[in-house]
Protein backbone atom coordinates (compact mmCIF):
# COMPACT_ATOMS: atom_id res chain seq x y z
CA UNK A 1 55.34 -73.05 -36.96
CA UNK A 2 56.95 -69.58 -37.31
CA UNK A 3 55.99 -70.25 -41.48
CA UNK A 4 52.14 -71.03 -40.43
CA UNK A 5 52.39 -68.10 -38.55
CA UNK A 6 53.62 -65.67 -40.75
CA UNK A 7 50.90 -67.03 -43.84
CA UNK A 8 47.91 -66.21 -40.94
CA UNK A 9 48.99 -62.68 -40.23
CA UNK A 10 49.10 -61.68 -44.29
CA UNK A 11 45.39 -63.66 -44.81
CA UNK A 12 44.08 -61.14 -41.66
CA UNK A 13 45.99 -58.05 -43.18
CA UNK A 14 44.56 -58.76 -46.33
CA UNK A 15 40.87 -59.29 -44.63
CA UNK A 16 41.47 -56.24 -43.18
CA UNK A 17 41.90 -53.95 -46.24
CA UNK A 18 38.56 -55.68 -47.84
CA UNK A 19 36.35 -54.70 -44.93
CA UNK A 20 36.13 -51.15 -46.02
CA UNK A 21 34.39 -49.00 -42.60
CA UNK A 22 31.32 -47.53 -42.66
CA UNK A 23 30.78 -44.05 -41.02
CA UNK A 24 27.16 -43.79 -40.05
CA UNK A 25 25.85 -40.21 -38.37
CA UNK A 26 28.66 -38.04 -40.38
CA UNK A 27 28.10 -35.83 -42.51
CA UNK A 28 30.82 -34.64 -45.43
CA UNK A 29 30.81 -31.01 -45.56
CA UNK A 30 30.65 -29.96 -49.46
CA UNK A 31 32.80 -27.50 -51.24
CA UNK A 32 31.30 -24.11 -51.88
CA UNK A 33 32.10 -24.61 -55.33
CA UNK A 34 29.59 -28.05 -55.58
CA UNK A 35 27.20 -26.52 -53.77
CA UNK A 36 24.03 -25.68 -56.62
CA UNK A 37 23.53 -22.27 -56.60
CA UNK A 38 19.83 -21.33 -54.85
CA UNK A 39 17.01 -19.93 -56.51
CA UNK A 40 16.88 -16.22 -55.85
CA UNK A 41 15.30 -14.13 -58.37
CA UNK A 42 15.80 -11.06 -56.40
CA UNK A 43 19.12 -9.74 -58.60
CA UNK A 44 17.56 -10.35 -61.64
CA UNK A 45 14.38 -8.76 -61.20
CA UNK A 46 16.21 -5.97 -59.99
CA UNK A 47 18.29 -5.64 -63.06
CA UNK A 48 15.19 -6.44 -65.62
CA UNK A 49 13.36 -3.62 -64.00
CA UNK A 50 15.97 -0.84 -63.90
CA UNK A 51 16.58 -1.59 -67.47
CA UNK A 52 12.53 -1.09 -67.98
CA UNK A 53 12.62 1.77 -65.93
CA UNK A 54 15.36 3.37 -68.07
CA UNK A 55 13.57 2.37 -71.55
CA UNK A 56 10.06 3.76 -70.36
CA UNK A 57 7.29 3.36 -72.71
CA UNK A 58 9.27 2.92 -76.07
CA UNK A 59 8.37 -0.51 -76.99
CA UNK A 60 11.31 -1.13 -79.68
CA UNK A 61 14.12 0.13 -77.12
CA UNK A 62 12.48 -2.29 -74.27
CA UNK A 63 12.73 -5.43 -77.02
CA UNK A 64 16.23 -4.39 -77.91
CA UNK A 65 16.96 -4.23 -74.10
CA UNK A 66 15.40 -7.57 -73.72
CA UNK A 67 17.51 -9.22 -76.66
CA UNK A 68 21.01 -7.91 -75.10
CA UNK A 69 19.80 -8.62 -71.42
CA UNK A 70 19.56 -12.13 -72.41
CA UNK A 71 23.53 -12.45 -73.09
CA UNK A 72 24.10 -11.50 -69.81
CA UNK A 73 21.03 -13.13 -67.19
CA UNK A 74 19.97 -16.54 -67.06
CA UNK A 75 16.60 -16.54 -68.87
CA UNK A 76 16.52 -19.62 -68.56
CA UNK A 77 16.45 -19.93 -65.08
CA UNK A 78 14.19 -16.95 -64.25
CA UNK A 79 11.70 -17.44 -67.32
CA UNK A 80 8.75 -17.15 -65.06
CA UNK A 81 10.32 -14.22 -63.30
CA UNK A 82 11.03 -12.15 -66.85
CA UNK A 83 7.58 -12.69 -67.77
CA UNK A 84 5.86 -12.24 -64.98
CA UNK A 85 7.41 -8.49 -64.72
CA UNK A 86 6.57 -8.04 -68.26
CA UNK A 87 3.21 -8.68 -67.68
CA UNK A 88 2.25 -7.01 -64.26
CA UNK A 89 5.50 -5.60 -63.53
CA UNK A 90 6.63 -7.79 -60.30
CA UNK A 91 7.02 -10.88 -59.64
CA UNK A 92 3.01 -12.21 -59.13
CA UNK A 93 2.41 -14.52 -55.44
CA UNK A 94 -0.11 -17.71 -56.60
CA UNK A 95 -4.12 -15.67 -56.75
CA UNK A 96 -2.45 -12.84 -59.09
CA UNK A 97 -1.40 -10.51 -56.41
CA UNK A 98 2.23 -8.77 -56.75
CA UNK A 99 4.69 -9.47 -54.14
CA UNK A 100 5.52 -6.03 -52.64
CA UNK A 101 8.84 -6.33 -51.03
CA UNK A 102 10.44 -6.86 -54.60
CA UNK A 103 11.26 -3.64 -56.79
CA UNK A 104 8.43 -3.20 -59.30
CA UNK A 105 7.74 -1.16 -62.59
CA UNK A 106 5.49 0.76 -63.90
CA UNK A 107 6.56 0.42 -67.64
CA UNK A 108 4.58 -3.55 -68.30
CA UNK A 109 1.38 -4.62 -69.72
CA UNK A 110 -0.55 -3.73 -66.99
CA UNK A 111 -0.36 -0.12 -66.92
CA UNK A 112 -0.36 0.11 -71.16
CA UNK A 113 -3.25 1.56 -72.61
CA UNK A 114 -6.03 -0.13 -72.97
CA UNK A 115 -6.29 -0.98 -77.01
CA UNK A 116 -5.91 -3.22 -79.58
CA UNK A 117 -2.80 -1.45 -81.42
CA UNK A 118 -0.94 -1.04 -78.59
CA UNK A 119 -1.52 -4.56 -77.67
CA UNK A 120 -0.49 -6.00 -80.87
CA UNK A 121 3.35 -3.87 -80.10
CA UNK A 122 3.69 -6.02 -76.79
CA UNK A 123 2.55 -9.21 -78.82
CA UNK A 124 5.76 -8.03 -80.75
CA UNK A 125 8.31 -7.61 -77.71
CA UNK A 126 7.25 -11.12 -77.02
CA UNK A 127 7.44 -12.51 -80.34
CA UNK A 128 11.05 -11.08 -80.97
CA UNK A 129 12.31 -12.42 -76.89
CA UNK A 130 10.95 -15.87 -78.34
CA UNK A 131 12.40 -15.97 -81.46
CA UNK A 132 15.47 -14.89 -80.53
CA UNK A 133 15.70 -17.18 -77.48
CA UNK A 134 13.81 -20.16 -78.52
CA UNK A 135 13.96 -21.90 -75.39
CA UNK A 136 11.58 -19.35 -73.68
CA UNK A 137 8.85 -20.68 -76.04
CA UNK A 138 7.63 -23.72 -73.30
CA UNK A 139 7.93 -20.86 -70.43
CA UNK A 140 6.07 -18.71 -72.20
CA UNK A 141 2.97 -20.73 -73.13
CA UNK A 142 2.97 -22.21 -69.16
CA UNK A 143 3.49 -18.30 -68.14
CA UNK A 144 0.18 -17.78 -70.20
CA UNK A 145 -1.53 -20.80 -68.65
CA UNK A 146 -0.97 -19.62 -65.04
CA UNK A 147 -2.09 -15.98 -65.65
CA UNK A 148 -5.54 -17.33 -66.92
CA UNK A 149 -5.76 -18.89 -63.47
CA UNK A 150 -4.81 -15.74 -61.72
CA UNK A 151 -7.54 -13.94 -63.53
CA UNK A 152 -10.14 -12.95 -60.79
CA UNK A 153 -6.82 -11.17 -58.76
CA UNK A 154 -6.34 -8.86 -61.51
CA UNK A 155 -8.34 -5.73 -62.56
CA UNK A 156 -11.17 -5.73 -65.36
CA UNK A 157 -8.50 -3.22 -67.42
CA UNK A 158 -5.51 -5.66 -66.92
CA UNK A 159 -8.29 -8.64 -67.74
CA UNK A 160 -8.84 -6.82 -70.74
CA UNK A 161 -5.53 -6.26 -72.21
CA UNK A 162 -4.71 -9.76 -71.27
CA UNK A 163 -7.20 -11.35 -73.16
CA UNK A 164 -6.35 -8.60 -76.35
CA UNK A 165 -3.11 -9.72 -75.85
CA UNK A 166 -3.18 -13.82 -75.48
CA UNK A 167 -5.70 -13.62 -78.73
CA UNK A 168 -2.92 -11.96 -80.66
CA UNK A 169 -0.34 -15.11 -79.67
CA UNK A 170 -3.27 -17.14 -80.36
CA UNK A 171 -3.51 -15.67 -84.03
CA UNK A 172 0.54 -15.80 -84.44
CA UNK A 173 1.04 -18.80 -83.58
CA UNK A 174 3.16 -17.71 -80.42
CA UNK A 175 1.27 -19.94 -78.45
CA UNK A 176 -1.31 -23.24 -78.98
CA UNK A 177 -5.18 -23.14 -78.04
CA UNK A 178 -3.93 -25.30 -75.35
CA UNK A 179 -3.92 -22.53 -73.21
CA UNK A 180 -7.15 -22.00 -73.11
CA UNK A 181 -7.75 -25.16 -70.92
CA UNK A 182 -7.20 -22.59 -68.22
CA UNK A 183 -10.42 -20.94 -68.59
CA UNK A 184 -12.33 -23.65 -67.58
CA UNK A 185 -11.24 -23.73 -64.17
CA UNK A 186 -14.35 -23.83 -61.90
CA UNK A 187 -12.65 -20.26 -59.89
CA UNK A 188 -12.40 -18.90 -63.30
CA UNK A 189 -15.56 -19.92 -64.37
CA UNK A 190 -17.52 -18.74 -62.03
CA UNK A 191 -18.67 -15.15 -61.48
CA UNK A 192 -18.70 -14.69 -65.24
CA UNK A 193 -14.92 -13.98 -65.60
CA UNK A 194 -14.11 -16.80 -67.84
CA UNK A 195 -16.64 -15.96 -70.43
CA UNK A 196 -16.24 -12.13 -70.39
CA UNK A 197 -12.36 -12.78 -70.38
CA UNK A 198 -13.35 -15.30 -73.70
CA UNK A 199 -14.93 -12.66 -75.67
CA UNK A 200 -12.39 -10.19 -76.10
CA UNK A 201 -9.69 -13.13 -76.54
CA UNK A 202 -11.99 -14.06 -79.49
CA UNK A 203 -12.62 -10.98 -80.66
CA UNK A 204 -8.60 -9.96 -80.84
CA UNK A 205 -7.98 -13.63 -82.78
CA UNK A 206 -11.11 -13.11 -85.45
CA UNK A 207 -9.95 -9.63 -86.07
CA UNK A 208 -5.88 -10.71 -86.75
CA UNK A 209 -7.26 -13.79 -88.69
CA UNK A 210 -11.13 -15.40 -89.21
CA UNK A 211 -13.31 -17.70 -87.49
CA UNK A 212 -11.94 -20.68 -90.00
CA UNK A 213 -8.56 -20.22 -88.44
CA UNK A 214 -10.13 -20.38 -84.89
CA UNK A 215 -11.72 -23.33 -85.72
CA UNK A 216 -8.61 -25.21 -87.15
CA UNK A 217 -6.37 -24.23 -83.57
CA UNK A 218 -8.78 -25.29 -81.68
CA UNK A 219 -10.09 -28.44 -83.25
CA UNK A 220 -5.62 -29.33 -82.72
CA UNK A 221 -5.88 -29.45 -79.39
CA UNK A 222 -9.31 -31.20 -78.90
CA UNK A 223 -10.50 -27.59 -77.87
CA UNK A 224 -13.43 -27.55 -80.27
CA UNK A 225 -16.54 -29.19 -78.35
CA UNK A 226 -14.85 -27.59 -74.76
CA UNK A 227 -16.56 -23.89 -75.48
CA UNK A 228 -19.24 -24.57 -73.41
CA UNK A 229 -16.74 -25.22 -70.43
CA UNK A 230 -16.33 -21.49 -70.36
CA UNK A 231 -19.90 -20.87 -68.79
CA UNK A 232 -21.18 -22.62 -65.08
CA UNK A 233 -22.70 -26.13 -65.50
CA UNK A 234 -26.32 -24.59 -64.95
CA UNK A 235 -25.82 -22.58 -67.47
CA UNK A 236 -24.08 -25.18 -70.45
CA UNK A 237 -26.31 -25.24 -73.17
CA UNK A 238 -26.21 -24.15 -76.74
CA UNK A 239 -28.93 -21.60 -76.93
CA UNK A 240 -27.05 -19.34 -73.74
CA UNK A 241 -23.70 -19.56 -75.44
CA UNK A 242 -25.35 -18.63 -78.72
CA UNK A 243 -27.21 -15.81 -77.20
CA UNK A 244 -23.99 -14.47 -75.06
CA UNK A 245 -21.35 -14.33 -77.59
CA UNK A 246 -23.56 -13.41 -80.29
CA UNK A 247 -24.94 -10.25 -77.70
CA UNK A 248 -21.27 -9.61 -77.85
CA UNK A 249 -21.03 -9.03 -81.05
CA UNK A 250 -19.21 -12.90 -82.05
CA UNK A 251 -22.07 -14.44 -84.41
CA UNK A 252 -19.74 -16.63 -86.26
CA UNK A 253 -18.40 -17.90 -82.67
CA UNK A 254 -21.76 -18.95 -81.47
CA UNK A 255 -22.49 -20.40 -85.19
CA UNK A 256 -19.42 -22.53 -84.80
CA UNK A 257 -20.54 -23.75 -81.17
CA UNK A 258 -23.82 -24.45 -82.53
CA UNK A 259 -22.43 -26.66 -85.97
CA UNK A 260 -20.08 -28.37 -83.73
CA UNK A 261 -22.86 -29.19 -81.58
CA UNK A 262 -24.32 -30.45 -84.43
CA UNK A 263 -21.45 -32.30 -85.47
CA UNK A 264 -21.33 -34.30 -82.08
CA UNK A 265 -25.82 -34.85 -82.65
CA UNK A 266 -24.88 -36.44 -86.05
CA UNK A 267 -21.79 -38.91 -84.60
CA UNK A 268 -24.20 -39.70 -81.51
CA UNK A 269 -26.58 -40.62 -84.18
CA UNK A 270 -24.45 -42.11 -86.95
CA UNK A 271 -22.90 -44.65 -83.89
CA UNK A 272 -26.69 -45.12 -82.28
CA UNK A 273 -27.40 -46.26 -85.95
CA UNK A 274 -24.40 -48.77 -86.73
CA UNK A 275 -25.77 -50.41 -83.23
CA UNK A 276 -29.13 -50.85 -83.99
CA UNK A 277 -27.73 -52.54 -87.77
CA UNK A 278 -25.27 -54.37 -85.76
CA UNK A 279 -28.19 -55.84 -83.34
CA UNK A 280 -30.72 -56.65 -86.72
CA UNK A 281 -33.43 -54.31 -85.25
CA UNK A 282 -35.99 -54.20 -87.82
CA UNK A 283 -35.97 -51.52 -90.14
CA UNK A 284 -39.38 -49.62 -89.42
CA UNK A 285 -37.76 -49.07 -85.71
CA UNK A 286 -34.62 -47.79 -87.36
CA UNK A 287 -36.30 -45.54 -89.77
CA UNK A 288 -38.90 -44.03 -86.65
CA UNK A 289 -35.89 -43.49 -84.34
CA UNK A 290 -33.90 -41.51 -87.33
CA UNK A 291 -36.81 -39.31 -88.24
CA UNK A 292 -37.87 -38.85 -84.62
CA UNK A 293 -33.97 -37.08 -84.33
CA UNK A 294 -34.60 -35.30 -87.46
CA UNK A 295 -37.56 -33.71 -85.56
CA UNK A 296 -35.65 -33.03 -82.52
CA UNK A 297 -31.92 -31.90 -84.01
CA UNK A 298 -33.48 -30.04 -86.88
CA UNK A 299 -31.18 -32.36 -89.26
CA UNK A 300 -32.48 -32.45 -93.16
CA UNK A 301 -32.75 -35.31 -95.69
CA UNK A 302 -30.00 -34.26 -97.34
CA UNK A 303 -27.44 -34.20 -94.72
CA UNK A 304 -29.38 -37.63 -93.49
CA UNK A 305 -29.26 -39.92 -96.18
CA UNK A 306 -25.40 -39.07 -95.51
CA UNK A 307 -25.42 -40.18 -91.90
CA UNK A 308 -27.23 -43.01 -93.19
CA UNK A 309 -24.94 -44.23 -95.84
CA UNK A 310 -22.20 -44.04 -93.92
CA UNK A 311 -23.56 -46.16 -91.10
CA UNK A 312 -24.76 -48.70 -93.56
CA UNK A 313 -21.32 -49.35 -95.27
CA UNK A 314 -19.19 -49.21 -91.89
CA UNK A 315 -21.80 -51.85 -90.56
CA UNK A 316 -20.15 -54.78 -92.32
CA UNK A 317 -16.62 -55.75 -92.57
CA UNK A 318 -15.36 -55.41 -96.18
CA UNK A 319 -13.49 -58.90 -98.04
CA UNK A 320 -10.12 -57.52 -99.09
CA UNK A 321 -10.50 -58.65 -102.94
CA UNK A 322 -11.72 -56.26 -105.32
CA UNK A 323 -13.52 -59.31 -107.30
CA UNK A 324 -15.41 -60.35 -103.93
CA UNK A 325 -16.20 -57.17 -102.66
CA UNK A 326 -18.35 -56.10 -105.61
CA UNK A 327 -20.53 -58.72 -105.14
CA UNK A 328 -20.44 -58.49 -101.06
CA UNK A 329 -22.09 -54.96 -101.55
CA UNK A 330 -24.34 -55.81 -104.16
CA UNK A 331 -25.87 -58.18 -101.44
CA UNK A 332 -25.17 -55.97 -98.46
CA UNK A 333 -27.48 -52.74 -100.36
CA UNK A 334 -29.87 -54.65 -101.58
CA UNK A 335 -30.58 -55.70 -98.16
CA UNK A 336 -30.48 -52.50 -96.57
CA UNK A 337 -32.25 -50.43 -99.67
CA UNK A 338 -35.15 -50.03 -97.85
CA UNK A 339 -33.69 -47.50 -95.28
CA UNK A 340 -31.84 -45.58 -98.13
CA UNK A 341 -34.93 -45.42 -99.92
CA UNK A 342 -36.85 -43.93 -96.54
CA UNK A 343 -34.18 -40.64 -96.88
CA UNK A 344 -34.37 -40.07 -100.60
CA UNK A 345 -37.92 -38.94 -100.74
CA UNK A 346 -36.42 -35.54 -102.63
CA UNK A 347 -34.28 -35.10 -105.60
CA UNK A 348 -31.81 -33.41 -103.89
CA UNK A 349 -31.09 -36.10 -101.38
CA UNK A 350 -30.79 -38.70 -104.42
CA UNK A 351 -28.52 -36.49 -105.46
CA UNK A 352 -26.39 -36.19 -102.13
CA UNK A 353 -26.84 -40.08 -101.81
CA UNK A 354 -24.86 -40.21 -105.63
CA UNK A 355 -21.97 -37.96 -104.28
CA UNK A 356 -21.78 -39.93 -101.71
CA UNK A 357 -21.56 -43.64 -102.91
CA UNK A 358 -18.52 -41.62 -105.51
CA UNK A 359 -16.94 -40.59 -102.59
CA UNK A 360 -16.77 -43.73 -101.25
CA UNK A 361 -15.83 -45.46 -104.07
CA UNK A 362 -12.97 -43.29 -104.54
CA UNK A 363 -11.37 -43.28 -101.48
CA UNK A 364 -12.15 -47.47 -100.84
CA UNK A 365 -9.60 -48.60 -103.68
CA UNK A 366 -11.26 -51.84 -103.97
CA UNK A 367 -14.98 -50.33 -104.44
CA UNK A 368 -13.78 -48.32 -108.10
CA UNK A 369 -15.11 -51.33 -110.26
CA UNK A 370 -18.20 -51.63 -108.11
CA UNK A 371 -19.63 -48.03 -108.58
CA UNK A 372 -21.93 -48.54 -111.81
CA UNK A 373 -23.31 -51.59 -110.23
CA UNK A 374 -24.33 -50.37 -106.83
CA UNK A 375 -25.81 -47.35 -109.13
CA UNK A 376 -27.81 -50.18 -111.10
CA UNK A 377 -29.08 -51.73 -108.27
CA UNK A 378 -30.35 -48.55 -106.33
CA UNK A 379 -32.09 -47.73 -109.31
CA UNK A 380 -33.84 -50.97 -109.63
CA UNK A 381 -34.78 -50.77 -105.94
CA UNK A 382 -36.48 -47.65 -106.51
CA UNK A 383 -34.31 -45.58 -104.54
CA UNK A 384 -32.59 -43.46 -106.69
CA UNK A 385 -34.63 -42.00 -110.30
CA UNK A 386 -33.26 -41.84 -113.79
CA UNK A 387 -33.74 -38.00 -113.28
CA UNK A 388 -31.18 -37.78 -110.21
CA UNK A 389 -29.10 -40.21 -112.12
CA UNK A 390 -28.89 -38.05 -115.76
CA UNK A 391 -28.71 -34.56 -113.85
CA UNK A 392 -25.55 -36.32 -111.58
CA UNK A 393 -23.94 -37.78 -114.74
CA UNK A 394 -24.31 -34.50 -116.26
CA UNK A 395 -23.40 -32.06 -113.88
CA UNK A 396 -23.68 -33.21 -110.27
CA UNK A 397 -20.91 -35.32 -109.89
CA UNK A 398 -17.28 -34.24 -108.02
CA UNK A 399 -13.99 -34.39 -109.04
CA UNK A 400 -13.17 -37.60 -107.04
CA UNK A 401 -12.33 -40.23 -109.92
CA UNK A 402 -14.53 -38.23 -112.01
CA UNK A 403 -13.73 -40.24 -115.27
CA UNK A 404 -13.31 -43.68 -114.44
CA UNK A 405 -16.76 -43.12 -113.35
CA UNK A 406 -18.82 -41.57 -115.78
CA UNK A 407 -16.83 -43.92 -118.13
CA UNK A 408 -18.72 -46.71 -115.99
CA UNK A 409 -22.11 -45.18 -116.09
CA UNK A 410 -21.93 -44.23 -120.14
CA UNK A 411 -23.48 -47.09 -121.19
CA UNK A 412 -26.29 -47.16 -118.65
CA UNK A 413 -26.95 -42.91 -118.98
CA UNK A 414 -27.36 -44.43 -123.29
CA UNK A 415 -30.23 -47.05 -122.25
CA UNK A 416 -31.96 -44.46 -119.49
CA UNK A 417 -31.99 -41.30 -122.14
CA UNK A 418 -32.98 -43.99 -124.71
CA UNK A 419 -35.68 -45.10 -122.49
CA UNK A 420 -36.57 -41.67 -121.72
CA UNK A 421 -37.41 -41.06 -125.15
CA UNK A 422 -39.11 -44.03 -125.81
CA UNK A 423 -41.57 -43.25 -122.95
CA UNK A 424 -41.54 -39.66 -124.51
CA UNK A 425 -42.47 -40.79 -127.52
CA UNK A 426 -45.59 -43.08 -126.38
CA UNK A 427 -46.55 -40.05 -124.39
CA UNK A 428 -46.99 -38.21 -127.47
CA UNK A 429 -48.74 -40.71 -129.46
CA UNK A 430 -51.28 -41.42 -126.04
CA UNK A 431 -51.96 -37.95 -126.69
């Protein structure tokens, strides 16, 4: 009994020490030391603007401030803080406004002089903080995003030198097009400031590079068809953006707006096209609707019998053996000859048409046998002449597998110039 005892009391004890207790309602204070430290920018503005203060003006001495500053503050931290001085020389409350309670300075972007040279030194000041502290490079580009917000709380002169400014960083790479998604906030947008703020951002980027490099940033970032975003909805056409930014004095910006524009017209067209194929409307319907857009987008033969060639060959789904595919096209073109035919009413657009089957026979590996055959046929179906053919074999042609292909076509250039002279010849003897 005493045995049985004893066993039951060490089975509770050890129950006992399994059932660990829960405290419910207590708090456990923390150490001071665990405690994370809360965000106060107040020191560090105040020790970014007394070393501002102390550099004045000189642009190099505020960069070499900013380089040994960064040793010493948390950057990191306070990225929106540093730049936000920089800029407008306090820290800026959401709307653009600065908060007043915080020391300020009177040596930032905001009170510079208003020009492009002087613009291009601050570009530098941020260039060298970036460089030398890559990881303000995110900050930087989101510290650029939110002051395009905070446009309509800052003056036409600070407006100004920010836009000089951000088409500098634009043209050096210091920041992406991206940022320009800010603009076409409907606050920013309206009351003109978006647009007025775009034309001297433009201006600044043309003038450190060209209109091609423009282009090439903002086609990156999907930017390139969003230009119209920049004016109210009642006023997004082609023909006011055209008209404002060339007023300005930014022709090549409105031509780009206008070719892009064109560019979408033509992929509209070219994927309006592949559906009508793809449905087996009849031809005369296909040919009406394409010259009726030809009216209305102002689009020639030339750059149409392009649009049309390409939606012919993407209409069908191509047999992965070379041997099999030459004779799938052969079938496919002489099918759809008729509508090539309707676009090549010129020489020139025979000549386009030419290019444009090399082209494709170039880049489509399996097509390089087929060329001199699909050349053959179009000329038998009347849509491209022995004179387009002989000036293209002769001069015409591009560099695109330039020998494999008039190797093809020697033969058959031999019969037409032979023929040529033949008919020449009877000509003569008619006469």
């Amino acid at each position: 009994a005493v045995m049985s005892e004893e066993l039951t009391l060490v089975s509770f004890m050890n129950n006992q020490k399994q059932q660990k207790p829960t405290l419910t309602g207590q708090r456990f204070k923390t150490r001071k030391r665990d405690e994370k430290e809360r965000f106060d920018p107040t020191q560090f503005q105040e020790s970014i603007v007394q070393g501002l203060n102390q550099t004045g003006s000189d642009l190099e001495a505020v960069a070499k401030f900013l380089d040994a500053s960064g040793a010493k503050l948390d950057y990191r931290r306070y990225a929106e803080t540093l730049f936000d001085i920089l800029v407008a020389g306090g820290m800026l409350a959401p709307g653009g406004s600065i908060s007043d309670d915080l020391t300020r300075t009177e040596f930032c972007l905001f009170t510079a002089q208003e020009d492009l040279e002087t613009m291009q030194a601050y570009a530098q000041v941020f260039n060298k903080l970036i460089r030398r502290y890559k990881y303000l490079e995110k900050g930087f580009e989101e510290e650029i995003k939110k002051l395009l917000l905070f446009l309509k709380g800052f003056t036409e002169s600070e407006r100004n030198k920010l836009a000089m400014l951000t088409g500098i960083l634009l043209a050096n790479g210091n920041i992406s097009a991206a940022v320009i998604g800010s603009l076409f906030n409907e606050n920013v947008v309206k009351e003109g400031v978006s647009a007025a703020f775009a034309v001297n951002l433009f201006k600044s980027w043309i003038y450190e590079r060209d209109i091609n490099a423009v282009a090439v940033a903002l086609r990156k970032v999907s930017m390139d068809n969003r230009l119209m975003e920049l004016f109210p909805a009642n006023k997004r056409s082609c023909e006011h953006f055209s008209k404002y930014f060339t007023d300005a004095g930014l022709k090549e910006l409105s031509d780009f707006a206008r070719n892009q524009e064109a560019i979408g017209s033509r992929k509209e067209l070219q994927k309006e096209l592949q559906e009508m194929m793809a449905r087996g409307d009849n031809f005369k319907d296909i040919i009406a609707y394409v010259r009726e857009e030809m009216k209305k987008t102002s689009i020639s033969e030339q750059l149409m019998i392009g649009i049309v060639w390409s939606s012919v060959m993407s209409c069908v789904e191509w047999n992965k053996k070379e041997e099999l595919v030459c004779e799938q096209s052969i079938k496919h073109l002489k099918q759809y000859s008729p509508l090539l035919k309707a676009f090549t009413s010129q020489g020139a657009s025979e000549i386009i048409l030419l290019v444009k089957i090399q082209e494709y026979c170039y880049d489509n590996i399996h097509f390089m046998k087929a060329f001199q055959k699909i050349v053959v046929l179009l000329y038998k179906a009347d849509v491209l002449s022995e004179e387009a053919i002989l000036k293209w074999y002769t001069e015409a042609h591009v560099a695109k597998g330039k020998s494999v292909f008039l190797e093809q076509m020697k033969k058959f250039v031999e019969w037409l110039k032979h023929a040529e002279e033949e008919s020449e010849s009877e000509e003569e003897e008619e006469n």
